[in-house]
C-alpha atoms as a PDB file:
ATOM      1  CA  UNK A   1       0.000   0.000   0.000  1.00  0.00           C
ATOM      2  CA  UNK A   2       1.442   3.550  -0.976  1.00  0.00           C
ATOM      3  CA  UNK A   3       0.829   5.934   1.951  1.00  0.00           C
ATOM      4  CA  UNK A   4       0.759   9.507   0.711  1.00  0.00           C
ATOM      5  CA  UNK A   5       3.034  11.765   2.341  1.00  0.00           C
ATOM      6  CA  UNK A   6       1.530  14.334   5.083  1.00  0.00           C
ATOM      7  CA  UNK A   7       0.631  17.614   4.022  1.00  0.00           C
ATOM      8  CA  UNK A   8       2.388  20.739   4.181  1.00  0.00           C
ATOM      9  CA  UNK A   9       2.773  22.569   7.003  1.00  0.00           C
ATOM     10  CA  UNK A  10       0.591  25.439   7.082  1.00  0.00           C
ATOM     11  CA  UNK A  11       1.934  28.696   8.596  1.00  0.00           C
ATOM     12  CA  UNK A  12      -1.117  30.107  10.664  1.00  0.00           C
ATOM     13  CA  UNK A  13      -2.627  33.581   9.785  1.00  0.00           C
ATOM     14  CA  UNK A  14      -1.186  36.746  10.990  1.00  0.00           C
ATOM     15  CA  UNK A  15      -4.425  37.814  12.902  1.00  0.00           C
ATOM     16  CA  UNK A  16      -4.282  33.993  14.571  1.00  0.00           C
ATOM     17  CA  UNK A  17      -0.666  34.416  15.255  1.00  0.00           C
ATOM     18  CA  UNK A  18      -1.276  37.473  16.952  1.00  0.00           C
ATOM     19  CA  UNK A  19      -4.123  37.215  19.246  1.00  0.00           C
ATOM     20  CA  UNK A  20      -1.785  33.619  20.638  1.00  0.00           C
ATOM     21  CA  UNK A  21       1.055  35.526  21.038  1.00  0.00           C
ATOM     22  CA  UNK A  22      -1.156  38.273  23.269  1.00  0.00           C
ATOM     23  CA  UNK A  23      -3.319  35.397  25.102  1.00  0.00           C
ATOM     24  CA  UNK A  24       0.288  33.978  25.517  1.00  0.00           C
ATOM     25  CA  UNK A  25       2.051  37.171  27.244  1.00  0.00           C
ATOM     26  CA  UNK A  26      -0.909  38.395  29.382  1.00  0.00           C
ATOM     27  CA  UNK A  27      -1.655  34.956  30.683  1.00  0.00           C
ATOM     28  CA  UNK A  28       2.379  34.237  31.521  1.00  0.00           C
ATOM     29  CA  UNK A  29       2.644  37.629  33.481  1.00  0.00           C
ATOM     30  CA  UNK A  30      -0.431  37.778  34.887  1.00  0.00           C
ATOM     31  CA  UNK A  31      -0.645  34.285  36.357  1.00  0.00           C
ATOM     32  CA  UNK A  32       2.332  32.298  35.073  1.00  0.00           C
ATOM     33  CA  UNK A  33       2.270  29.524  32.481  1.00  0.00           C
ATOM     34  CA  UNK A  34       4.063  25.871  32.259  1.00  0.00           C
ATOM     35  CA  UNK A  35       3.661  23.862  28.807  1.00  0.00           C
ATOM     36  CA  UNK A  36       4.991  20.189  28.692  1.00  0.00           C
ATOM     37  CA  UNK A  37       4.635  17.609  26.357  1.00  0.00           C
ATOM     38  CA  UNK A  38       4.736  19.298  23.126  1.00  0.00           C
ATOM     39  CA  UNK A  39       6.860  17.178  21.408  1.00  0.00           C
ATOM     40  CA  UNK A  40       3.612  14.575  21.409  1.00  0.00           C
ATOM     41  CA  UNK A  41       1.700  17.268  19.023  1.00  0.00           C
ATOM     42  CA  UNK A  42       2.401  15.896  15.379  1.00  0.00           C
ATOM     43  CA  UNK A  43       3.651  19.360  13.931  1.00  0.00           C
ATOM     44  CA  UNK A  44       1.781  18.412  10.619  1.00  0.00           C
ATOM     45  CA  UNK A  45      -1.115  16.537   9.127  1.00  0.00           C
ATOM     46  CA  UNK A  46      -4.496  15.994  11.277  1.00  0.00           C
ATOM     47  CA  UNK A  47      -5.098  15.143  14.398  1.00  0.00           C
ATOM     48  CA  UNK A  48      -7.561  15.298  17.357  1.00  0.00           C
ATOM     49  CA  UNK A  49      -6.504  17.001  20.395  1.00  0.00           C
ATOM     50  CA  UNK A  50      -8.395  15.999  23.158  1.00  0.00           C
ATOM     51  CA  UNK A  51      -8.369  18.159  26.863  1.00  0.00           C
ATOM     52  CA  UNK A  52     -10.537  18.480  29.926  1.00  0.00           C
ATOM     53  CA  UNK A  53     -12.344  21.218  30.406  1.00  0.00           C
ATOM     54  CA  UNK A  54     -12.533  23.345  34.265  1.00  0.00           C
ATOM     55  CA  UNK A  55     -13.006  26.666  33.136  1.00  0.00           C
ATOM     56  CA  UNK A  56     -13.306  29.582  30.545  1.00  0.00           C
ATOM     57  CA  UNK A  57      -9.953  30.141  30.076  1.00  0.00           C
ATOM     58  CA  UNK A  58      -9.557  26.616  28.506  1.00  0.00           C
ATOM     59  CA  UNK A  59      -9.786  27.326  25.539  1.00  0.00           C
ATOM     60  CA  UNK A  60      -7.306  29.921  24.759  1.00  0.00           C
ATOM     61  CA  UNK A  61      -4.501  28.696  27.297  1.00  0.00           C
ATOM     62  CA  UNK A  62      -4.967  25.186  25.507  1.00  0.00           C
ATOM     63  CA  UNK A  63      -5.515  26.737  21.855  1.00  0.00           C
ATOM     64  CA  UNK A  64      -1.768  28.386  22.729  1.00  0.00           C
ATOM     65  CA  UNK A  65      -0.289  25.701  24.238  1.00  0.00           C
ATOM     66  CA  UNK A  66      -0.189  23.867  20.908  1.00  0.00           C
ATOM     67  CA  UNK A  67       2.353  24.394  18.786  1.00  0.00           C
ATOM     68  CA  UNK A  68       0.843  24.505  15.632  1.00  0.00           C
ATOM     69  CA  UNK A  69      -2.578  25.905  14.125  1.00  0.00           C
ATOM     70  CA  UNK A  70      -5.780  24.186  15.497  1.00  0.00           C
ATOM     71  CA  UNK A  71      -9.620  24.142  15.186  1.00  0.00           C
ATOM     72  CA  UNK A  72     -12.068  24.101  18.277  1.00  0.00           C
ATOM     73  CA  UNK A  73     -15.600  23.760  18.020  1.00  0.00           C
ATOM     74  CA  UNK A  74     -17.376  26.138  20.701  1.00  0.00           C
ATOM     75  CA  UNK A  75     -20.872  26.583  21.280  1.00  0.00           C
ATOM     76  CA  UNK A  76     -23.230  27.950  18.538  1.00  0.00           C
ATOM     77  CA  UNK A  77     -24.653  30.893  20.978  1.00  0.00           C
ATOM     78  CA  UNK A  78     -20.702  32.374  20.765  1.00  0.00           C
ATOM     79  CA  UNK A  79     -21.595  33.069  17.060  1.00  0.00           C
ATOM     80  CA  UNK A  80     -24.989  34.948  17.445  1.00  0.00           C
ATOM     81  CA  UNK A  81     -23.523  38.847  17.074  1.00  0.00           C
ATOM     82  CA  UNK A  82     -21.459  39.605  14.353  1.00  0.00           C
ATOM     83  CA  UNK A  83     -18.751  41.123  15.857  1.00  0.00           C
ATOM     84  CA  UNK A  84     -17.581  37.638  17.926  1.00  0.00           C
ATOM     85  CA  UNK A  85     -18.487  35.856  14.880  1.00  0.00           C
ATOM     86  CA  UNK A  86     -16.057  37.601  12.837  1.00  0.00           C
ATOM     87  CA  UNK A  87     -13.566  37.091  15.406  1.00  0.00           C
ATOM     88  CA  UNK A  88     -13.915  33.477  16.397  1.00  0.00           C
ATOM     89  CA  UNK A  89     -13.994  32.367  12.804  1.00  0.00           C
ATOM     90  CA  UNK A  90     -10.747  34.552  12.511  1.00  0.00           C
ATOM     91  CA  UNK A  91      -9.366  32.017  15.149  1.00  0.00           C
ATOM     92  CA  UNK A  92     -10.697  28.935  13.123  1.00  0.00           C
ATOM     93  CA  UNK A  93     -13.251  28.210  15.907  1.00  0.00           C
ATOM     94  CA  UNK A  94     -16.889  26.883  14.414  1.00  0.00           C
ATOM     95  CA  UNK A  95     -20.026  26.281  15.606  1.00  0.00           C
ATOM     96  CA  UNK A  96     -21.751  23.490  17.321  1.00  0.00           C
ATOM     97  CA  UNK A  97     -25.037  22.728  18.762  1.00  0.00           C
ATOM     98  CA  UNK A  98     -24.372  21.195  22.216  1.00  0.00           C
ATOM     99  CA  UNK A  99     -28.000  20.497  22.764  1.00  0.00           C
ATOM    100  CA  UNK A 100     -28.592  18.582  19.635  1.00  0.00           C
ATOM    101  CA  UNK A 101     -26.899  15.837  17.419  1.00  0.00           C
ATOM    102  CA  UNK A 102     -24.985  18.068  15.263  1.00  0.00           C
ATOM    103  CA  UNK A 103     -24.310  16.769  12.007  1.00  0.00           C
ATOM    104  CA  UNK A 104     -23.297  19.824  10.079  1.00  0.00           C
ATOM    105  CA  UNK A 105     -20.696  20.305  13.193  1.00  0.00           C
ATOM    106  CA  UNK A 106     -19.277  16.539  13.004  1.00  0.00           C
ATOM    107  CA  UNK A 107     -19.091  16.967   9.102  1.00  0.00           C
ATOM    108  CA  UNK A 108     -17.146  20.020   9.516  1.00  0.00           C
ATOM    109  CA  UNK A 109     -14.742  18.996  11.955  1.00  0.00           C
ATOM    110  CA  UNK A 110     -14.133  15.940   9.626  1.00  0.00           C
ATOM    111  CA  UNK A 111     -13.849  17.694   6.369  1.00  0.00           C
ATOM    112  CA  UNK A 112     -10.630  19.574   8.822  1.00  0.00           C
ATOM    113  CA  UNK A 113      -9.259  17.001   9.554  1.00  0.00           C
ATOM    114  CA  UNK A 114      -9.344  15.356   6.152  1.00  0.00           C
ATOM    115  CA  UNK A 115      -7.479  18.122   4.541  1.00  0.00           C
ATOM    116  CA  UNK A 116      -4.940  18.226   7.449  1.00  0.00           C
ATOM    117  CA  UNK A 117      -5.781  20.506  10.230  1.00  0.00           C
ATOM    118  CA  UNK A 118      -5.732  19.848  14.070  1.00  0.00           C
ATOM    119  CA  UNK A 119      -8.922  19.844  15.700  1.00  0.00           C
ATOM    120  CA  UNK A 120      -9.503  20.777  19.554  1.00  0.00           C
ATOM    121  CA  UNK A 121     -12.228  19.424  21.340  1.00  0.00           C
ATOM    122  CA  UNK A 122     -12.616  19.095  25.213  1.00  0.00           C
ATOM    123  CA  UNK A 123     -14.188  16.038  24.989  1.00  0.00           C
ATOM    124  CA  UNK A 124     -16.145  16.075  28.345  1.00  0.00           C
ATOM    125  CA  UNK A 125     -18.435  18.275  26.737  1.00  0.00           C
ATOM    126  CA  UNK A 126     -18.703  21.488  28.891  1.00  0.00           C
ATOM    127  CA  UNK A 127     -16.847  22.578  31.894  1.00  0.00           C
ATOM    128  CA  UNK A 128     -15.975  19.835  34.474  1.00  0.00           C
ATOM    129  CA  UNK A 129     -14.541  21.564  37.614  1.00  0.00           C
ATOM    130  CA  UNK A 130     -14.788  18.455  39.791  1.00  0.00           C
ATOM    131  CA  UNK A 131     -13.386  15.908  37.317  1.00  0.00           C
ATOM    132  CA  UNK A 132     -16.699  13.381  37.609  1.00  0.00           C
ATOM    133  CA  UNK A 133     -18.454  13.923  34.094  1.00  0.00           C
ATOM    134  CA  UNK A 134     -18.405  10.597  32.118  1.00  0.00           C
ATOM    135  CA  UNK A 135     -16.125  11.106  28.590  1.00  0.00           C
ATOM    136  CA  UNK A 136     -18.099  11.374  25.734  1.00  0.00           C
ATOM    137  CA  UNK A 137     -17.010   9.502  22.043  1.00  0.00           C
ATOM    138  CA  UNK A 138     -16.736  12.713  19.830  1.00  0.00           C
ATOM    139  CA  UNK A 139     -13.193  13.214  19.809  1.00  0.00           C
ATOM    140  CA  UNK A 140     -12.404   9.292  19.762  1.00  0.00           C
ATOM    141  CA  UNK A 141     -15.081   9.012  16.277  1.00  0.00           C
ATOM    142  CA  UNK A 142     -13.072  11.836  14.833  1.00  0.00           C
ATOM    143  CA  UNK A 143     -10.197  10.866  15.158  1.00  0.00           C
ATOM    144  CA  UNK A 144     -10.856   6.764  14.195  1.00  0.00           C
ATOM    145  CA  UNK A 145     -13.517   8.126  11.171  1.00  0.00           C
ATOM    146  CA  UNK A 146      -9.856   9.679   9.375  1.00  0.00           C
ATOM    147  CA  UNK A 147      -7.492   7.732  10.906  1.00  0.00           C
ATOM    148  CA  UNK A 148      -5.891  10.765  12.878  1.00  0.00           C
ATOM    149  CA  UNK A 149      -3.431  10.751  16.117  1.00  0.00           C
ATOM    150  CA  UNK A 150      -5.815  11.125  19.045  1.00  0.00           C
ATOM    151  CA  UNK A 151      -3.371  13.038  21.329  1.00  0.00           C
ATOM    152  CA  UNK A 152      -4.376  13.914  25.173  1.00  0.00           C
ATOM    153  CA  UNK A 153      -4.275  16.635  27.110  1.00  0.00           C
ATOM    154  CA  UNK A 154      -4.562  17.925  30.224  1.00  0.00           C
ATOM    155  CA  UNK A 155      -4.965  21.261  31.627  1.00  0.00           C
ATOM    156  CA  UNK A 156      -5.280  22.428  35.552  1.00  0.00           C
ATOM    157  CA  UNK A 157      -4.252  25.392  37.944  1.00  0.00           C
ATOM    158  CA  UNK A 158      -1.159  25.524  40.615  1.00  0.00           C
ATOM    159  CA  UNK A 159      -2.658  28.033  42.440  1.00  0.00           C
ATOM    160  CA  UNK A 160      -2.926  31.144  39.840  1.00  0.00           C
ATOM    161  CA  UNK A 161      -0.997  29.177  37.692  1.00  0.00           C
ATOM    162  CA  UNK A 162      -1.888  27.369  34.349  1.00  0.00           C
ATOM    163  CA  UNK A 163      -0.159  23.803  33.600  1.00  0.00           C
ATOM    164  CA  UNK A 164      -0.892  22.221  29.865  1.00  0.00           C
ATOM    165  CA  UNK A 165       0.505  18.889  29.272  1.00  0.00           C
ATOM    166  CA  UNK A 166      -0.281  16.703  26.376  1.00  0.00           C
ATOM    167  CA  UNK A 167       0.684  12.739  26.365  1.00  0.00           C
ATOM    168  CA  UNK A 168       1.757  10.637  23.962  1.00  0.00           C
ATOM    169  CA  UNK A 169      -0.942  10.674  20.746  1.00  0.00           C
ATOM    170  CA  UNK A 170      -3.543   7.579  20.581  1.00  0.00           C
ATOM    171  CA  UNK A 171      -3.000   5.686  17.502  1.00  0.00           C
ATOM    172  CA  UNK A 172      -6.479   5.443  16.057  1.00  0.00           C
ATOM    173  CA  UNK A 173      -5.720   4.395  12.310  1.00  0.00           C
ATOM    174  CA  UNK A 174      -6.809   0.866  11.463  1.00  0.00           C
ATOM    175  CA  UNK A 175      -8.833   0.599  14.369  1.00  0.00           C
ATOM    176  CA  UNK A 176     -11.893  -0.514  13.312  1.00  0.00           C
ATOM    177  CA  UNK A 177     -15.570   1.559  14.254  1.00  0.00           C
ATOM    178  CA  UNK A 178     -16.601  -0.519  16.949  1.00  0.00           C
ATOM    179  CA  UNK A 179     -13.570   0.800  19.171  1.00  0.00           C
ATOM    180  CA  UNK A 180     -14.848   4.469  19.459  1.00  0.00           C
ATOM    181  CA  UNK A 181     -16.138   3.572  23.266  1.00  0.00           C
ATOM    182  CA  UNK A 182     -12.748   1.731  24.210  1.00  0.00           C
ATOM    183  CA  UNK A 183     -10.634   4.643  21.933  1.00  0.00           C
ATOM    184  CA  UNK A 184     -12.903   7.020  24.287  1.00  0.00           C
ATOM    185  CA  UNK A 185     -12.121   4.864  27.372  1.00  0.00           C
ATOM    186  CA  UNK A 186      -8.183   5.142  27.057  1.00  0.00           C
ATOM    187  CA  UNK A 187      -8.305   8.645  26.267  1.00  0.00           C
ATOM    188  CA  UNK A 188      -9.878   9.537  29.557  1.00  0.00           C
ATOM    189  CA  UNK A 189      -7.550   7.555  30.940  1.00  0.00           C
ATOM    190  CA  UNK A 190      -4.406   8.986  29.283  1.00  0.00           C
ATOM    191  CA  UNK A 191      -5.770  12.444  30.573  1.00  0.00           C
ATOM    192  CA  UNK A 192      -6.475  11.232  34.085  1.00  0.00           C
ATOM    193  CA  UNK A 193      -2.861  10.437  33.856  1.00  0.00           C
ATOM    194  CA  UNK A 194      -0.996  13.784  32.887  1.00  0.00           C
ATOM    195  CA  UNK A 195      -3.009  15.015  35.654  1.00  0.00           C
ATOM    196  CA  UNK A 196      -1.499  15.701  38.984  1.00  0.00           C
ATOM    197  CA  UNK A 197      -2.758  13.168  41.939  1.00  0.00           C
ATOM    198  CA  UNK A 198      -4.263  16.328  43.907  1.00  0.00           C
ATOM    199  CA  UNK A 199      -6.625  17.509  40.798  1.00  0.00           C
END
C-alpha cells in the first residue's frame, strides 16, 4: 500500500498568530504559564486534540499551548452577534449545537481534519470543575472516522498558575468503528494520567 506523504505545514494567519502571542504574554505575566509535552503534538497533518475542560480560560490557554494551528468547536450561541463571529472564525473556531446531534458540526470537523488541520475538542463536553463527568465519544469518532493521532491533554491550575501537558498521541488508524467507546475509554484515561494526583 502507498501511503501519501503528510501535508504541508501550514503557517497560521497573521491575525491567529497574533491574538496567541497576546493570550500567551498576558496569561504568563499575569498568572504564570508551564507547557509540557509538546513534542507529542504531530507538527503536521491531522489530528484530534483531546483536553478536559474546568473553566473559561480553557480554551485559549490550551488553543496556545499547541504548537501549531488548530480548530475548536465552541458553542453555537458564541456566534450569534457579528462582531464575535467575525472574530472566532478569525481564530478557526466553528459552531456546534451542544443540545442537539450536530451533524453539520461533526461533518465540519471531519472535512478539517481530512485536509490536514488539528482539531480541539474538550471532549467532556462542557466545563468539568470536579473531574466526575463521564467522557463522551466525539473526539475518539473523529479521530478513528480519518485515521488521525488522538493526542491527550490535560490542563489544571497551581494556584494562579496554568499547567498544559499533552501525552503521547492515541494511535487510532486501522482501528476498526466498533472501538470508538474503548478509543474514548483510554483517552480519559491517558488524561487522568498527565493530571497531577491532587486535581
Amino acid at each position: 500500500m502507498v501511503v501519501s506523504p503528510p501535508p504541508p505545514r501550514r503557517r497560521a494567519p497573521f491575525f491567529y498568530r497574533l491574538a496567541a502571542s497576546l493570550v500567551r504574554v498576558y496569561v504568563t505575566l499575569l498568572y504564570g504559564l508551564r507547557i509540557t509535552g509538546t513534542e507529542h503534538v504531530p507538527r503536521r497533518g491531522p489530528c484530534v486534540v483531546a483536553s478536559n475542560h474546568v473553566s473559561a480560560w480553557d480554551p485559549p490557554v490550551v488553543g496556545l499551548s499547541v504548537p501549531r494551528e488548530i480548530h475548536f468547536m465552541a458553542k453555537k450561541e458564541l456566534f450569534e452577534h457579528w462582531l464575535p463571529r467575525r472574530v472566532f472564525r478569525a481564530l478557526r473556531v466553528f459552531p456546534v449545537d451542544r443540545a442537539a446531534n450536530d451533524v453539520g458540526a461533526v461533518k465540519e470537523a471531519l472535512r478539517r481534519l481530512q485536509i490536514g488541520h488539528a482539531i480541539g475538542i474538550f471532549f467532556e463536553g462542557t466545563r468539568n470543575v470536579r473531574g466526575d463527568a463521564a467522557a463522551r465519544q466525539g473526539a475518539a469518532f473523529l479521530a478513528q472516522r480519518t485515521g488521525a493521532p488522538l493526542v491527550p491533554a490535560a490542563i489544571w491550575r497551581e494556584g494562579r498558575a496554568f499547567r498544559v501537558a499533552f501525552g503521547p498521541p492515541i494511535r487510532t488508524e486501522g482501528r476498526p468503528r466498533g472501538e470508538v467507546a474503548a478509543l474514548t475509554a483510554e483517552l480519559e484515561l491517558a488524561v487522568k494520567g498527565l493530571l497531577p494526583s491532587s486535581t
